[in-house]
C-alpha atoms as a PDB file:
ATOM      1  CA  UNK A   1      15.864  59.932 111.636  1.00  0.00           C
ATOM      2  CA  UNK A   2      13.373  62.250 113.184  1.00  0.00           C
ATOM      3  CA  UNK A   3      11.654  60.116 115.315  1.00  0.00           C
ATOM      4  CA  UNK A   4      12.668  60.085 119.116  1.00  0.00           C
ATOM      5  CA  UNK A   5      12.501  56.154 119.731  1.00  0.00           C
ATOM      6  CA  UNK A   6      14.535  55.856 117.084  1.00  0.00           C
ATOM      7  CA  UNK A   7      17.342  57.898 118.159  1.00  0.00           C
ATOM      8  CA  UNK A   8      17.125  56.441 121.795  1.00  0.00           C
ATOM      9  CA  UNK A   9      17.611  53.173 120.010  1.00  0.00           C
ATOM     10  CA  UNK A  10      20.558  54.334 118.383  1.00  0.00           C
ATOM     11  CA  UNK A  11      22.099  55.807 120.823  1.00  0.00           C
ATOM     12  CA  UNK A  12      21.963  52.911 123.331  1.00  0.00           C
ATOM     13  CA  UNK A  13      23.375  50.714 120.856  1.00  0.00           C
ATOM     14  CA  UNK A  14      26.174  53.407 120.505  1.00  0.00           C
ATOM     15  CA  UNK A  15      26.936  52.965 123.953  1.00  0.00           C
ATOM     16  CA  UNK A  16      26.909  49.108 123.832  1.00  0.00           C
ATOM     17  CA  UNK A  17      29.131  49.743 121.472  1.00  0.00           C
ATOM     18  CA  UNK A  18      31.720  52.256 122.553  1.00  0.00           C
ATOM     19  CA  UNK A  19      30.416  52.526 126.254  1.00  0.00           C
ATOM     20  CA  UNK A  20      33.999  54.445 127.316  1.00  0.00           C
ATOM     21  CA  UNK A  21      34.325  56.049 124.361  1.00  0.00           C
ATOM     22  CA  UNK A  22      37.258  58.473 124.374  1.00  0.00           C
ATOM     23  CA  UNK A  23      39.768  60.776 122.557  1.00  0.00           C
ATOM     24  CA  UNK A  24      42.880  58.707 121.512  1.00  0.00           C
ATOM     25  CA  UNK A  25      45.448  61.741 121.757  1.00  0.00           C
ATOM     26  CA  UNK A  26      47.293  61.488 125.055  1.00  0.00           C
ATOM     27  CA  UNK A  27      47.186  64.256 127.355  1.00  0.00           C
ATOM     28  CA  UNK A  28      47.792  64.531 131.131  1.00  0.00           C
ATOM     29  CA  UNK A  29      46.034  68.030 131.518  1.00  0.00           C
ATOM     30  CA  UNK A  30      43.848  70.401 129.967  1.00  0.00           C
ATOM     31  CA  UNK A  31      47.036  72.250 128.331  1.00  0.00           C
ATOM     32  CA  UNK A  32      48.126  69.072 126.866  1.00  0.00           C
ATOM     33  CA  UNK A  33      45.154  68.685 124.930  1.00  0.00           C
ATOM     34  CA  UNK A  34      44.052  72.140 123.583  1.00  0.00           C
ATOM     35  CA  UNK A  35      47.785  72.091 122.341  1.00  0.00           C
ATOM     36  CA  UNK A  36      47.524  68.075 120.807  1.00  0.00           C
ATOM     37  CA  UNK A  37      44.225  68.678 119.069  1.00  0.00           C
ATOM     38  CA  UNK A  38      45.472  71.890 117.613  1.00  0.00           C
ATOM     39  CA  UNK A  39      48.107  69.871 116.276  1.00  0.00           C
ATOM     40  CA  UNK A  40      46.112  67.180 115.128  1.00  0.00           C
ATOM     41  CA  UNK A  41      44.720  69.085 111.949  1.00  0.00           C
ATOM     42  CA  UNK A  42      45.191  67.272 109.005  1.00  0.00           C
ATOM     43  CA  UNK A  43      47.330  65.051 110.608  1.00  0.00           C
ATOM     44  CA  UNK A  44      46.631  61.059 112.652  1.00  0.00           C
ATOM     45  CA  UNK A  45      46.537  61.275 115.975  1.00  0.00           C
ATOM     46  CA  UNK A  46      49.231  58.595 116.392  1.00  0.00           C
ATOM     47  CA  UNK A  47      51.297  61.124 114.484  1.00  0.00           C
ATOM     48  CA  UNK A  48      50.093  63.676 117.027  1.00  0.00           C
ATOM     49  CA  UNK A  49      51.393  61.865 120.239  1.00  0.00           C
ATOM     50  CA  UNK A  50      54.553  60.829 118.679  1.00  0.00           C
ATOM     51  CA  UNK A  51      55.359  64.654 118.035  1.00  0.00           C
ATOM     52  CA  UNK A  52      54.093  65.867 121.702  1.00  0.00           C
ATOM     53  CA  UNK A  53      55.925  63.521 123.378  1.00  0.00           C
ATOM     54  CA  UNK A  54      58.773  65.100 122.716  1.00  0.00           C
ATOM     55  CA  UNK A  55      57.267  69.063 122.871  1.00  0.00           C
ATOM     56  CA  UNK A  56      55.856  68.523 126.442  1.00  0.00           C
ATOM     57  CA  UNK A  57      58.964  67.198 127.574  1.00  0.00           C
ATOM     58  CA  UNK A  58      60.506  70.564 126.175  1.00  0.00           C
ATOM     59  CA  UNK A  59      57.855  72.606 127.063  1.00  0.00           C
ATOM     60  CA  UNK A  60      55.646  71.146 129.651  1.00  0.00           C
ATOM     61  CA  UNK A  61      53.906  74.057 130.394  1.00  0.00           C
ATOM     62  CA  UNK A  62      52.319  77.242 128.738  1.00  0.00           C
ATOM     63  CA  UNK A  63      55.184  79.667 130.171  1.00  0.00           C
ATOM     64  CA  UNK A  64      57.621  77.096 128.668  1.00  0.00           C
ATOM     65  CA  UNK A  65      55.882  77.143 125.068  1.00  0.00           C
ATOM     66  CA  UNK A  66      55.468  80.644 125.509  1.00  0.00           C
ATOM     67  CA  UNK A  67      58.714  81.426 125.008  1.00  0.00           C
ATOM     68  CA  UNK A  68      60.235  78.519 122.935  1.00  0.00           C
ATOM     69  CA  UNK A  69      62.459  79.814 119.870  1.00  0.00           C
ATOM     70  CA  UNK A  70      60.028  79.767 116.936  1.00  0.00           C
ATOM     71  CA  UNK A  71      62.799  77.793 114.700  1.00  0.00           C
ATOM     72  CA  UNK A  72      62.895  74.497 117.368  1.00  0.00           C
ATOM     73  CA  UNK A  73      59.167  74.384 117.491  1.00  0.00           C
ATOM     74  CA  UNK A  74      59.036  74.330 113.784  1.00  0.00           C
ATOM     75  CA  UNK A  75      61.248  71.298 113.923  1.00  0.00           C
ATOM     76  CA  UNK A  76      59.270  69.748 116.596  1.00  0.00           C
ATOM     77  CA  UNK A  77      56.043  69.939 115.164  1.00  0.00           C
ATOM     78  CA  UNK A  78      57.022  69.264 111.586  1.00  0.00           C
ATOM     79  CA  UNK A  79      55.504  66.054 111.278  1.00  0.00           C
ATOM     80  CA  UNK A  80      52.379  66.844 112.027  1.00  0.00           C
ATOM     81  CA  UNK A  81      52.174  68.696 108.431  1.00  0.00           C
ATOM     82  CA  UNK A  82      51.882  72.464 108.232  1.00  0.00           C
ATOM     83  CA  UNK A  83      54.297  72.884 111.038  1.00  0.00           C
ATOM     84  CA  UNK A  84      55.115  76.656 110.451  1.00  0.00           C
ATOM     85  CA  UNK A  85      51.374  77.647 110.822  1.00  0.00           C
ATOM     86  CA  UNK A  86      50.571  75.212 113.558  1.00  0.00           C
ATOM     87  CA  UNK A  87      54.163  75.950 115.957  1.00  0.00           C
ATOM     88  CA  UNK A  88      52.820  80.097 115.346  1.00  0.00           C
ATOM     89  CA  UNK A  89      49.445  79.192 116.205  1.00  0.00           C
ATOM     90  CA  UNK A  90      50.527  77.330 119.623  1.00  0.00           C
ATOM     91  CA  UNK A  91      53.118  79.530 120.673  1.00  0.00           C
ATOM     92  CA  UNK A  92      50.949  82.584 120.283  1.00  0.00           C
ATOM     93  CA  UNK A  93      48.123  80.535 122.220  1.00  0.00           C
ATOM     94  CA  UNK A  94      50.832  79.272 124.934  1.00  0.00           C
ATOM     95  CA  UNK A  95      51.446  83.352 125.189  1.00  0.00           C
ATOM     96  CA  UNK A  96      47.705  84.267 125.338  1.00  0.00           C
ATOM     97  CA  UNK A  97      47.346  81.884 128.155  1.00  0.00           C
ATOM     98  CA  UNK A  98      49.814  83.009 130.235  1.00  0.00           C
ATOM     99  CA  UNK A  99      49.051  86.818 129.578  1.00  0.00           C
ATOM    100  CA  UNK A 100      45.698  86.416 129.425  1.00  0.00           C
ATOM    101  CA  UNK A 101      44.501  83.793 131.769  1.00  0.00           C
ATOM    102  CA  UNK A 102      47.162  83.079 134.210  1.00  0.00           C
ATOM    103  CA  UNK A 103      49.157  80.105 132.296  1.00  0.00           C
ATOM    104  CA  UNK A 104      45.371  78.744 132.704  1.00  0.00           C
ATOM    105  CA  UNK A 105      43.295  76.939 130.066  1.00  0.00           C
ATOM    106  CA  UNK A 106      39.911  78.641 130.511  1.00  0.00           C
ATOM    107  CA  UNK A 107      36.846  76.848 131.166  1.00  0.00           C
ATOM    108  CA  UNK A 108      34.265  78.774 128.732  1.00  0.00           C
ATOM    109  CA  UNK A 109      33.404  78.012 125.036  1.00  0.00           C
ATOM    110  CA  UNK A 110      33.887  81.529 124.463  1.00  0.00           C
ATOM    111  CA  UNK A 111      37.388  82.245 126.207  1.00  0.00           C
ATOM    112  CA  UNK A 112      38.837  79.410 124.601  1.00  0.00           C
ATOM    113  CA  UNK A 113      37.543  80.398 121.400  1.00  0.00           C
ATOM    114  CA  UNK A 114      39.932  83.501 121.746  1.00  0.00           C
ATOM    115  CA  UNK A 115      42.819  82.102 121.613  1.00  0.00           C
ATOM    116  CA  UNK A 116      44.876  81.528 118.544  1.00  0.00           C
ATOM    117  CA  UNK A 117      44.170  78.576 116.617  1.00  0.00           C
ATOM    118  CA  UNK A 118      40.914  77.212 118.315  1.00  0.00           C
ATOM    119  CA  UNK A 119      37.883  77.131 116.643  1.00  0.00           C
ATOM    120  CA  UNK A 120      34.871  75.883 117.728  1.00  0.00           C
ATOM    121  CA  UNK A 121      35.459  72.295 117.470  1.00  0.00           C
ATOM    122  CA  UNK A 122      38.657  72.393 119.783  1.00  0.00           C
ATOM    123  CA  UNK A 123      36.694  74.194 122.547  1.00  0.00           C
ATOM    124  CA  UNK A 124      33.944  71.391 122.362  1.00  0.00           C
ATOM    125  CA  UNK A 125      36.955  68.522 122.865  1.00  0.00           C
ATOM    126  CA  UNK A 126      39.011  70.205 125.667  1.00  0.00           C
ATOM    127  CA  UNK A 127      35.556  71.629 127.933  1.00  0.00           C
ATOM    128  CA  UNK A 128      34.541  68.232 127.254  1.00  0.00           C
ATOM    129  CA  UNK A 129      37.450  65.970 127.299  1.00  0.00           C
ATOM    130  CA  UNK A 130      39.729  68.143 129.899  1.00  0.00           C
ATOM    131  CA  UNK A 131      36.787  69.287 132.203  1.00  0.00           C
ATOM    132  CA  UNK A 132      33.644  67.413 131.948  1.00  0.00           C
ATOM    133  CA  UNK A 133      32.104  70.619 130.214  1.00  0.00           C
ATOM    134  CA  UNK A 134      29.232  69.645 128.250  1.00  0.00           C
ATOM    135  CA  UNK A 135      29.319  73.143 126.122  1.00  0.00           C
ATOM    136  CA  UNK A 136      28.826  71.402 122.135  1.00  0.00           C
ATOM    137  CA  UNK A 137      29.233  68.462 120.336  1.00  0.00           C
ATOM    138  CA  UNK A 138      32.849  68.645 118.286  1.00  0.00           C
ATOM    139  CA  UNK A 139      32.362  67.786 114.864  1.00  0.00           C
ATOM    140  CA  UNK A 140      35.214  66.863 112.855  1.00  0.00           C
ATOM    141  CA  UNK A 141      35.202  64.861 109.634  1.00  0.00           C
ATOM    142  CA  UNK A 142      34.165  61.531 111.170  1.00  0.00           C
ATOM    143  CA  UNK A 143      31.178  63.147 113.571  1.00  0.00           C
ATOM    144  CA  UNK A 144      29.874  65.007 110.359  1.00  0.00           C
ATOM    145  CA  UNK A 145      30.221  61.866 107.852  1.00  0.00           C
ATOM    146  CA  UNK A 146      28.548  58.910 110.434  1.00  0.00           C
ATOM    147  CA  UNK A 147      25.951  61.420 111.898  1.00  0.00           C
ATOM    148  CA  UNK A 148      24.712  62.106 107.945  1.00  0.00           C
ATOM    149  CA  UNK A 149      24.975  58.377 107.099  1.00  0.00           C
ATOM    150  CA  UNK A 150      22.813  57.767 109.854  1.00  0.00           C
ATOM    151  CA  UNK A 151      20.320  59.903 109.065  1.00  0.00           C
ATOM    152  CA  UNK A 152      20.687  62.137 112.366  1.00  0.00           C
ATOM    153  CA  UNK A 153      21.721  64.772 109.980  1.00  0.00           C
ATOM    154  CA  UNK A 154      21.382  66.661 106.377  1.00  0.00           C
ATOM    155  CA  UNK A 155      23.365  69.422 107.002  1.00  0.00           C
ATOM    156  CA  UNK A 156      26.247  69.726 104.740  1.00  0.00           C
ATOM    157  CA  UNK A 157      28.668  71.824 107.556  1.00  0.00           C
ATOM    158  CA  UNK A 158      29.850  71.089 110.746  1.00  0.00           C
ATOM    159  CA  UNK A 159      28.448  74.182 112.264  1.00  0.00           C
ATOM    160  CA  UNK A 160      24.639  73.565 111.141  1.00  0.00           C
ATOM    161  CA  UNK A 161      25.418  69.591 112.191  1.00  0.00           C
ATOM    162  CA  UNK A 162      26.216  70.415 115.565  1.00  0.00           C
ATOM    163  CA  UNK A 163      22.911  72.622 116.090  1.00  0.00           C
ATOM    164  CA  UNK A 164      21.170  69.620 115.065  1.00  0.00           C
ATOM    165  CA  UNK A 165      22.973  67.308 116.828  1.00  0.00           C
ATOM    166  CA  UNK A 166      22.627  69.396 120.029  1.00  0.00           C
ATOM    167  CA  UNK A 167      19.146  69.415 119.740  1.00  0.00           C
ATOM    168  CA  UNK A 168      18.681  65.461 119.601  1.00  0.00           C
ATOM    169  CA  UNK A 169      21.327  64.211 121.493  1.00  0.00           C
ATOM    170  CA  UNK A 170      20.909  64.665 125.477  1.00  0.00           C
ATOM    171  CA  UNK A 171      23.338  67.486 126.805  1.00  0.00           C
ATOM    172  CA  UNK A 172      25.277  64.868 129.324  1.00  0.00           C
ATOM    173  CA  UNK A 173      25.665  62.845 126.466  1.00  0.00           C
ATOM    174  CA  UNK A 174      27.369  65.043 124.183  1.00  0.00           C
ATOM    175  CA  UNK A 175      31.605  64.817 124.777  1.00  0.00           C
ATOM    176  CA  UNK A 176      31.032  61.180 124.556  1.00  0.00           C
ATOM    177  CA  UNK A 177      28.588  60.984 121.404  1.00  0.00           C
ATOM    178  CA  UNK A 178      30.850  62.709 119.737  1.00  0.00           C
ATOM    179  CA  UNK A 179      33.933  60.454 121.360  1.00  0.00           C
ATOM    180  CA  UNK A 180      31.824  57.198 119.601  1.00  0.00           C
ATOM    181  CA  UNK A 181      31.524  58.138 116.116  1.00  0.00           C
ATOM    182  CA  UNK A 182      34.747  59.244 116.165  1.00  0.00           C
ATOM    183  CA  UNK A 183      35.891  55.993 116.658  1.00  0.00           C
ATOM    184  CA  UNK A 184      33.186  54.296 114.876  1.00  0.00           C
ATOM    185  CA  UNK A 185      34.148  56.596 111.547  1.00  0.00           C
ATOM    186  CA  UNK A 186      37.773  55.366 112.160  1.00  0.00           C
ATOM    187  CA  UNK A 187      37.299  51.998 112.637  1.00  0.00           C
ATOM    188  CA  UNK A 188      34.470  50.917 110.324  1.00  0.00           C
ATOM    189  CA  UNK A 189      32.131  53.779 108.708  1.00  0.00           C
ATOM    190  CA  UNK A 190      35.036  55.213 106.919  1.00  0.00           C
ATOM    191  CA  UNK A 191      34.843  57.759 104.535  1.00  0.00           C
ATOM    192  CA  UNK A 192      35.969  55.462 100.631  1.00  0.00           C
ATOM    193  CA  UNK A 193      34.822  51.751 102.183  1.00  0.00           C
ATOM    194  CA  UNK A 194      32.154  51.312 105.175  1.00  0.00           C
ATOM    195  CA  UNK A 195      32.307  48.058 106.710  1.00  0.00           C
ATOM    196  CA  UNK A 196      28.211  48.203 106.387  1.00  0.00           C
ATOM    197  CA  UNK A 197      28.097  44.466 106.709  1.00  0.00           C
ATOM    198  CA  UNK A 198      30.163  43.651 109.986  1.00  0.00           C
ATOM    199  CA  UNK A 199      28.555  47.322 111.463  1.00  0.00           C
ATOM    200  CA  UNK A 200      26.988  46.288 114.577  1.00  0.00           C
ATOM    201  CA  UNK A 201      25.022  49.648 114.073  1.00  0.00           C
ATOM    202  CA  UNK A 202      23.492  48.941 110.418  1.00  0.00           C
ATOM    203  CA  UNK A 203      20.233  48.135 111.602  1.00  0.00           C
ATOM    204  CA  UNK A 204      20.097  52.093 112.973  1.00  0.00           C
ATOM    205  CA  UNK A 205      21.701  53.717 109.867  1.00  0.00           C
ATOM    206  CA  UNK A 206      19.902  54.838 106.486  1.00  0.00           C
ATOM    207  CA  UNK A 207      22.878  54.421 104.399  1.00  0.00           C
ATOM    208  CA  UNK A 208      23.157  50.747 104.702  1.00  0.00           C
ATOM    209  CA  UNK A 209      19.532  50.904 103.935  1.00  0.00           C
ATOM    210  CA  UNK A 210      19.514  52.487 101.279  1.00  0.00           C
ATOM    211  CA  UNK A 211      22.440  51.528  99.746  1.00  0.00           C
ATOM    212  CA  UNK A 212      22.014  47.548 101.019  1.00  0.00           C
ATOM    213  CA  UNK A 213      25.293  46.925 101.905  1.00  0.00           C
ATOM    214  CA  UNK A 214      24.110  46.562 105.911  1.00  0.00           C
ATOM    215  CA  UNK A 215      21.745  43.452 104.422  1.00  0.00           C
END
């Protein structure tokens, strides 16, 4: 999909679609979120908010985490799958916000992407999500999967997908472009069975072309 029209077209049927489009982790600050989608790795994000409920209530700030026994937030996060690697990775971030920035969640692509356990893709949510940052386009599995079944993309990794991406989709656009096909990948261009047929976006997408399941 190379052609400018055509991506215009897409993208206003996106936001017919999914005009509000946003994250369904539940946060109250910008703390709350860097901390939920670092937990939400390999794990639902219904899953995700049942687990911080209970760990902001504990620990409803970064001075609280900071200092929480490693042991209780094993147990707190265990759900979430992985739980020893994620309660080190946000404890150790909880401390290298206080020590670092104040009990502050920084407002810079790079500063965030100093702390331990966020990448890339976790900056791009929180500047976007927590702050109104337009800084990149997060791709997780969904962005990477609907964004190559449309044709937008044939990059393989989310790195060289966002680059792309970037460079079609406008820069005020970006938190929520990636917001919609997350919840388009969720709810019908999943990964084993695409609802091509009831996609209100087949017309726009080479997969269901090519494959004729949007016909």
């Amino acid at each position: 999909m190379e052609s400018g029209t055509r991506i215009q077209d897409l993208l206003r049927s996106l936001e017919h679609e999914y005009p509000h489009a946003s994250l369904a982790l539940n946060f109250r600050n910008p703390y709350e979120l860097l901390i939920a989608v670092i937990l939400s790795a390999q794990c639902t994000d219904e899953r995700v908010n049942q687990v911080t409920r209970t760990l902001f209530e504990r620990c409803p700030t970064p001075q609280a985490l900071a200092v929480e026994p490693l042991e209780s937030l094993e147990q707190m996060v265990r759900p979430t799958g992985y739980y020893r690697n994620k309660a080190k990775a946000i404890r150790a971030c909880a401390q290298e916000l206080v020590q670092k920035h104040g009990g502050e969640v920084p407002r810079t692509m790079e500063a965030l992407m100093s702390l331990a356990g966020v990448g890339r893709k976790t900056a791009a949510m929180v500047l976007g999500n927590a702050y109104g940052i337009q800084e990149g386009i997060a791709v997780d599995t969904h962005v990477l999967r609907v964004s190559q079944r449309f044709g937008l993309v044939g990059e393989k990794t989310p790195e060289a997908a966002e680059r792309r991406l970037m460079g079609l989709v406008p820069r005020e656009q970006w938190t929520w472009f990636s917001n919609a096909l997350i919840l388009h990948g969720r709810t019908i261009c999943t990964a084993r069975k695409p609802s091509c047929r009831r996609c209100p976006l087949a017309d726009h997408c080479d997969y269901a072309r090519q494959t004729g399941k949007g016909t």
